[in-house]
Protein backbone atom coordinates (compact mmCIF):
# COMPACT_ATOMS: atom_id res chain seq x y z
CA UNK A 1 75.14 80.48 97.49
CA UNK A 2 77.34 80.61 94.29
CA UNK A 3 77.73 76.89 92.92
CA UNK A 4 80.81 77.70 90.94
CA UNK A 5 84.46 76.74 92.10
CA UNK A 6 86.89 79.42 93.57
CA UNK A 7 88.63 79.22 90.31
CA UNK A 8 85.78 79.73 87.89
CA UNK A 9 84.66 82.84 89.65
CA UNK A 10 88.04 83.87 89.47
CA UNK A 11 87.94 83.64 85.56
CA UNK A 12 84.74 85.26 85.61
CA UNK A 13 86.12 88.60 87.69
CA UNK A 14 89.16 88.61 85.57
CA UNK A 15 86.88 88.95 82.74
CA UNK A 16 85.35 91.63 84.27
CA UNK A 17 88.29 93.19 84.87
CA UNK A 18 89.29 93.25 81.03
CA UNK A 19 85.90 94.49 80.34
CA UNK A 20 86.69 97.37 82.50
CA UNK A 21 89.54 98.45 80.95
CA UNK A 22 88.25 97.93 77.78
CA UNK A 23 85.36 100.27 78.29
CA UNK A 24 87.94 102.78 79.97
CA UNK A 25 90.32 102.26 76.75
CA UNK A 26 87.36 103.10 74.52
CA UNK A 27 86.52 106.78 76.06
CA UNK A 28 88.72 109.76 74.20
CA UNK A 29 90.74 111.75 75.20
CA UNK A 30 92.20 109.05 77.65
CA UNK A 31 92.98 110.74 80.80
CA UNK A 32 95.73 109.98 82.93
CA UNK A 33 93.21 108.43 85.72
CA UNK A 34 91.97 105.93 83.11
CA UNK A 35 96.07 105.12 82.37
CA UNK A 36 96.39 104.62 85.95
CA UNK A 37 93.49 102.15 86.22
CA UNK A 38 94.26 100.58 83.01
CA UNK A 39 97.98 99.80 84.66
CA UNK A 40 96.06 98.91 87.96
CA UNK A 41 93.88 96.10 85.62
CA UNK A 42 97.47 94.81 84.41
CA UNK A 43 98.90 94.07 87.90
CA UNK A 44 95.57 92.80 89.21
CA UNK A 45 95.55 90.12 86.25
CA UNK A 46 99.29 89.53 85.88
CA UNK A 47 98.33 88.63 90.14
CA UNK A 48 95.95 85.98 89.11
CA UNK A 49 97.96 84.91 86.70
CA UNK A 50 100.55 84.28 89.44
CA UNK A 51 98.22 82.47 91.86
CA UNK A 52 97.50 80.01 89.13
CA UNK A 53 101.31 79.60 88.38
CA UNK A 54 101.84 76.62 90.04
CA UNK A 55 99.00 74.71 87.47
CA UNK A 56 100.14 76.09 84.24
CA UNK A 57 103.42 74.97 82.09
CA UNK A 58 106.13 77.55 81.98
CA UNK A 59 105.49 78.48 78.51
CA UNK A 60 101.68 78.84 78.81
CA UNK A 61 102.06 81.04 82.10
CA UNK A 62 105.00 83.27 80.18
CA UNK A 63 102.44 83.54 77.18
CA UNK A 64 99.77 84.49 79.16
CA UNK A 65 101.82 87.00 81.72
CA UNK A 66 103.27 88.46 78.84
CA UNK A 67 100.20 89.35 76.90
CA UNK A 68 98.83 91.42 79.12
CA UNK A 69 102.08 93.25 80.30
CA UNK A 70 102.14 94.15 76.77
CA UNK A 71 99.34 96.37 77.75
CA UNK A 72 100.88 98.08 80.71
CA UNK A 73 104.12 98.87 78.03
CA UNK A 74 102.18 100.13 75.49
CA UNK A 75 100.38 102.85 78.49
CA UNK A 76 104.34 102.88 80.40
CA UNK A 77 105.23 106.15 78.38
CA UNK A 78 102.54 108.38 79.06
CA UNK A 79 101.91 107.18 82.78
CA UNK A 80 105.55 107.28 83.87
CA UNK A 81 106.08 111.00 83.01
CA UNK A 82 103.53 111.78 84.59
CA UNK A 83 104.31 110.33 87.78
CA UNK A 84 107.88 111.82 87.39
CA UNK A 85 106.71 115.26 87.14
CA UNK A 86 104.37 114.74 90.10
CA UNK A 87 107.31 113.40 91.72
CA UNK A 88 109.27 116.35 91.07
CA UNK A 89 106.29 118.61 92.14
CA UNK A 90 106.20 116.70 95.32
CA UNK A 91 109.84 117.43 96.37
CA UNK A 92 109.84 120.85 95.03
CA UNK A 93 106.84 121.53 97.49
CA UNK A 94 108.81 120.12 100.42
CA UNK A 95 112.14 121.77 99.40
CA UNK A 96 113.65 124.87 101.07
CA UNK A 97 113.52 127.92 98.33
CA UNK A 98 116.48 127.91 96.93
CA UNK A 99 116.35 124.30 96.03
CA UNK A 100 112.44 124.89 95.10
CA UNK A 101 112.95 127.22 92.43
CA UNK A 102 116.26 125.24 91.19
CA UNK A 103 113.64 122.12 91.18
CA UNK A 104 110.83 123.92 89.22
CA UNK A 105 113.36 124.99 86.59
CA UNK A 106 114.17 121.11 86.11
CA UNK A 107 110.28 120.29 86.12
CA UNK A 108 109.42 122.82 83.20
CA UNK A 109 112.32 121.55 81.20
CA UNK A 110 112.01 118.35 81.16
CA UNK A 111 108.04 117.90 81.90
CA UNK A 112 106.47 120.79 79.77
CA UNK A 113 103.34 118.63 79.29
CA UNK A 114 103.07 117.12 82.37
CA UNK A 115 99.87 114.56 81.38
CA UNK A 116 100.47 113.69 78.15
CA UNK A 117 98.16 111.31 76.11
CA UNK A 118 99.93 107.83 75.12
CA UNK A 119 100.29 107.79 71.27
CA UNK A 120 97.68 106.47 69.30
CA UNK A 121 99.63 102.83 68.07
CA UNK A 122 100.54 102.25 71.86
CA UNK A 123 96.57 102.87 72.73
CA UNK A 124 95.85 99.94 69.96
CA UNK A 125 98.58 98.08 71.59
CA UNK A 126 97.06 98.08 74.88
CA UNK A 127 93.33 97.55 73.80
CA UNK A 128 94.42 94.24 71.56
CA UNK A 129 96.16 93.01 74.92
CA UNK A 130 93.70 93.19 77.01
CA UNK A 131 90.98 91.47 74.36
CA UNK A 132 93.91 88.71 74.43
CA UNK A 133 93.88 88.55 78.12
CA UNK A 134 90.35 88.20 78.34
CA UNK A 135 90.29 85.25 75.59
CA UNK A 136 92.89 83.36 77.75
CA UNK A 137 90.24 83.48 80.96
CA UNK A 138 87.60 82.81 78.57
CA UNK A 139 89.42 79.52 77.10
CA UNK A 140 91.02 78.13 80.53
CA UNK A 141 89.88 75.34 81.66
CA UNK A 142 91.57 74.12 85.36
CA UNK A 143 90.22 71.80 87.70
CA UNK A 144 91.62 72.78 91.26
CA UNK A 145 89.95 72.34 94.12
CA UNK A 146 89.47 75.65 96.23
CA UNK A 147 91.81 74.59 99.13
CA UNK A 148 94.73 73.57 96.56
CA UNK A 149 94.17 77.00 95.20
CA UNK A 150 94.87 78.04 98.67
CA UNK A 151 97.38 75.88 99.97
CA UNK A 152 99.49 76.00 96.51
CA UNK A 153 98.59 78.87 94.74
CA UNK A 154 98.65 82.11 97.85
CA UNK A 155 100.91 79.96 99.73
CA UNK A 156 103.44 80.40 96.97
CA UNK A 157 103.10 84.37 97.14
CA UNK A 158 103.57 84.50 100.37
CA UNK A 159 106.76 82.40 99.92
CA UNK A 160 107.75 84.62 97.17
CA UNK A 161 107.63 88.01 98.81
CA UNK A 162 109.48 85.76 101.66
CA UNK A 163 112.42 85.51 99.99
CA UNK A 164 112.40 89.09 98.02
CA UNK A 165 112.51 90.85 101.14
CA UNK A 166 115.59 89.01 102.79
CA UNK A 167 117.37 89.58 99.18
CA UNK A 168 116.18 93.23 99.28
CA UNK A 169 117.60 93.62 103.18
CA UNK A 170 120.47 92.10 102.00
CA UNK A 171 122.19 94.51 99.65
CA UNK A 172 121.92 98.10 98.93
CA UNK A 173 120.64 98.30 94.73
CA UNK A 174 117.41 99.54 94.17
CA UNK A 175 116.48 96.62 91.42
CA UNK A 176 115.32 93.51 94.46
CA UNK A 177 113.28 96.38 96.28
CA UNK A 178 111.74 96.87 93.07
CA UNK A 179 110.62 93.15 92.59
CA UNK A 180 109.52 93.06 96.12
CA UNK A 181 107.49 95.61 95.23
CA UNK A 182 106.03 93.70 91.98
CA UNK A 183 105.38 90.67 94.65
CA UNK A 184 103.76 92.87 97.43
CA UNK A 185 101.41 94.18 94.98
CA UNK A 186 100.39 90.70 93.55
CA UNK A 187 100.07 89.47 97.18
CA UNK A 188 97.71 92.35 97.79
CA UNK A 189 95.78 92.11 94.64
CA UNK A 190 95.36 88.06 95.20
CA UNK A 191 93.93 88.86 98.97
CA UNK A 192 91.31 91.19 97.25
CA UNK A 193 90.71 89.01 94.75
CA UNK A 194 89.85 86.28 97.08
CA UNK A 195 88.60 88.61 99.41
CA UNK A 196 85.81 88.92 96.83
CA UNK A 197 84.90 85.77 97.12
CA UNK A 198 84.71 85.83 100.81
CA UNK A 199 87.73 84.38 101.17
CA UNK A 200 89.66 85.13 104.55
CA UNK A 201 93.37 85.44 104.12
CA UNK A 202 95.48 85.50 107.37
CA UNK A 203 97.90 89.01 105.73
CA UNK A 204 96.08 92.33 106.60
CA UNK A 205 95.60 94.15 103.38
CA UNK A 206 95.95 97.43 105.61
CA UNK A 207 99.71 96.35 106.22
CA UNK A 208 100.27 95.50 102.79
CA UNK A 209 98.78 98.65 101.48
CA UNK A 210 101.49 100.59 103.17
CA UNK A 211 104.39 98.56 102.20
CA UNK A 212 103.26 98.76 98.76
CA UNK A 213 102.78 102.80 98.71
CA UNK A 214 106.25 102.87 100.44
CA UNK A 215 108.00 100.55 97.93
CA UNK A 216 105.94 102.15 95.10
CA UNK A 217 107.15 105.77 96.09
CA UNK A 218 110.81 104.12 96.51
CA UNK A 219 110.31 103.13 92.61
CA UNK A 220 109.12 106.80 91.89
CA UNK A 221 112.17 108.48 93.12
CA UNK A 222 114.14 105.95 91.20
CA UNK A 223 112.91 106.62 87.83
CA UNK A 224 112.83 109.96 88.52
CA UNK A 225 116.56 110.17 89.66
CA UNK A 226 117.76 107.81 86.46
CA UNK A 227 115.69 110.31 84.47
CA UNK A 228 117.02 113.51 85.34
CA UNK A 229 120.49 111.81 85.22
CA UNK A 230 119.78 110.80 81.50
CA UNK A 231 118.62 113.95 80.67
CA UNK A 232 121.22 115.69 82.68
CA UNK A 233 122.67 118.16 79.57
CA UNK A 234 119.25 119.31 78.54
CA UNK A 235 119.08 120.86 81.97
């Protein structure tokens, strides 16, 4: 049986998890899978980050929480066209033919390369963020007991997501749906995380799963749609 507290084996697998995308970061060319898991890495820590929110100062958490989405911006550019021209592949497939051919034309002009490789300055950007990230576990030093991590920590999650989805049902812009999306995701990523640790958590992660993939394809059309509307008169 592990001797360590909850929330020193969380610092170890968010270590781990820096490691990871460290070693991903390091293999050229960087394919878009490795983007995606790299951006995976970010929500999984900015998560933990979250669960210990309630135990760190505002400015230490924002410090921390912004650090390593400095990684997922400096990847953003290269990982969000490419989900907008599979988007745009995806509804072109399930179009009728007129509309598919009218949608094809909009996919090769504004998604000629539709994987490309995030520029070389971002790629720095991301690996120095994630050694950053990985110093911050490496120098924290909490003492919470693993039932105040628990009661305080998920508990606040939940409360969070709570209150994003009565906001979200509330109104008809796209921008709360988006954050309950962030919040889902974090909610999910701190059951795993716990999970891990052979943790139970009363939320299925099945359930969650689904809500994310919904919201998260909600967020795809989005972009996509404030995309094409930017580019509009290159079309």
């Amino acid at each position: 049986m592990d001797d360590h507290s909850l929330i020193e084996r969380l610092c170890q697998q968010a270590i781990r998890i820096n490691e990871q995308a460290l070693t991903d970061l390091q293999r050229q060319p960087l394919t878009a899978n490795a983007v995606h898991d790299c951006r995976v890495a970010v929500k999984r820590l900015r998560a933990q980050w979250q669960l210990l929110r309630p135990w760190l100062s505002r400015d230490d958490h924002r410090a921390c929480d912004h650090t390593i989405r400095n990684a997922a911006q400096a990847l953003a550019g290269a990982r969000d066209t490419h989900v907008m021209a599979a988007t745009l592949q995806t509804l072109a497939s399930k179009a009728d033919k007129p509309s598919r051919h009218s949608l094809s034309r909009v996919a090769n002009t504004l998604f000629s390369d539709p994987q490309p490789q995030p520029e070389t300055s971002h790629h720095q950007e991301a690996i120095i963020a994630f050694t950053r990230d990985q110093q911050h576990w490496q120098s924290l030093a909490l003492d919470i007991s693993d039932h105040e991590l628990l009661v305080s920590g998920l508990a606040r999650t939940y409360k969070q997501c709570r209150n994003r989805t009565i906001k979200a049902q509330g109104g008809t812009e796209p921008e709360p749906w988006h954050d309950l999306r962030k919040w889902v995701k974090y909610l999910l990523y701190q059951q795993q995380s716990l999970a891990d640790q052979h943790i139970h958590t009363p939320c299925h992660d099945q359930a969650l799963t689904r809500l994310g993939k919904t919201l998260g394809k909600l967020h795809d059309l989005h972009m996509l749609r404030e995309y094409v509307l930017a580019q509009s008169h290159t079309i």
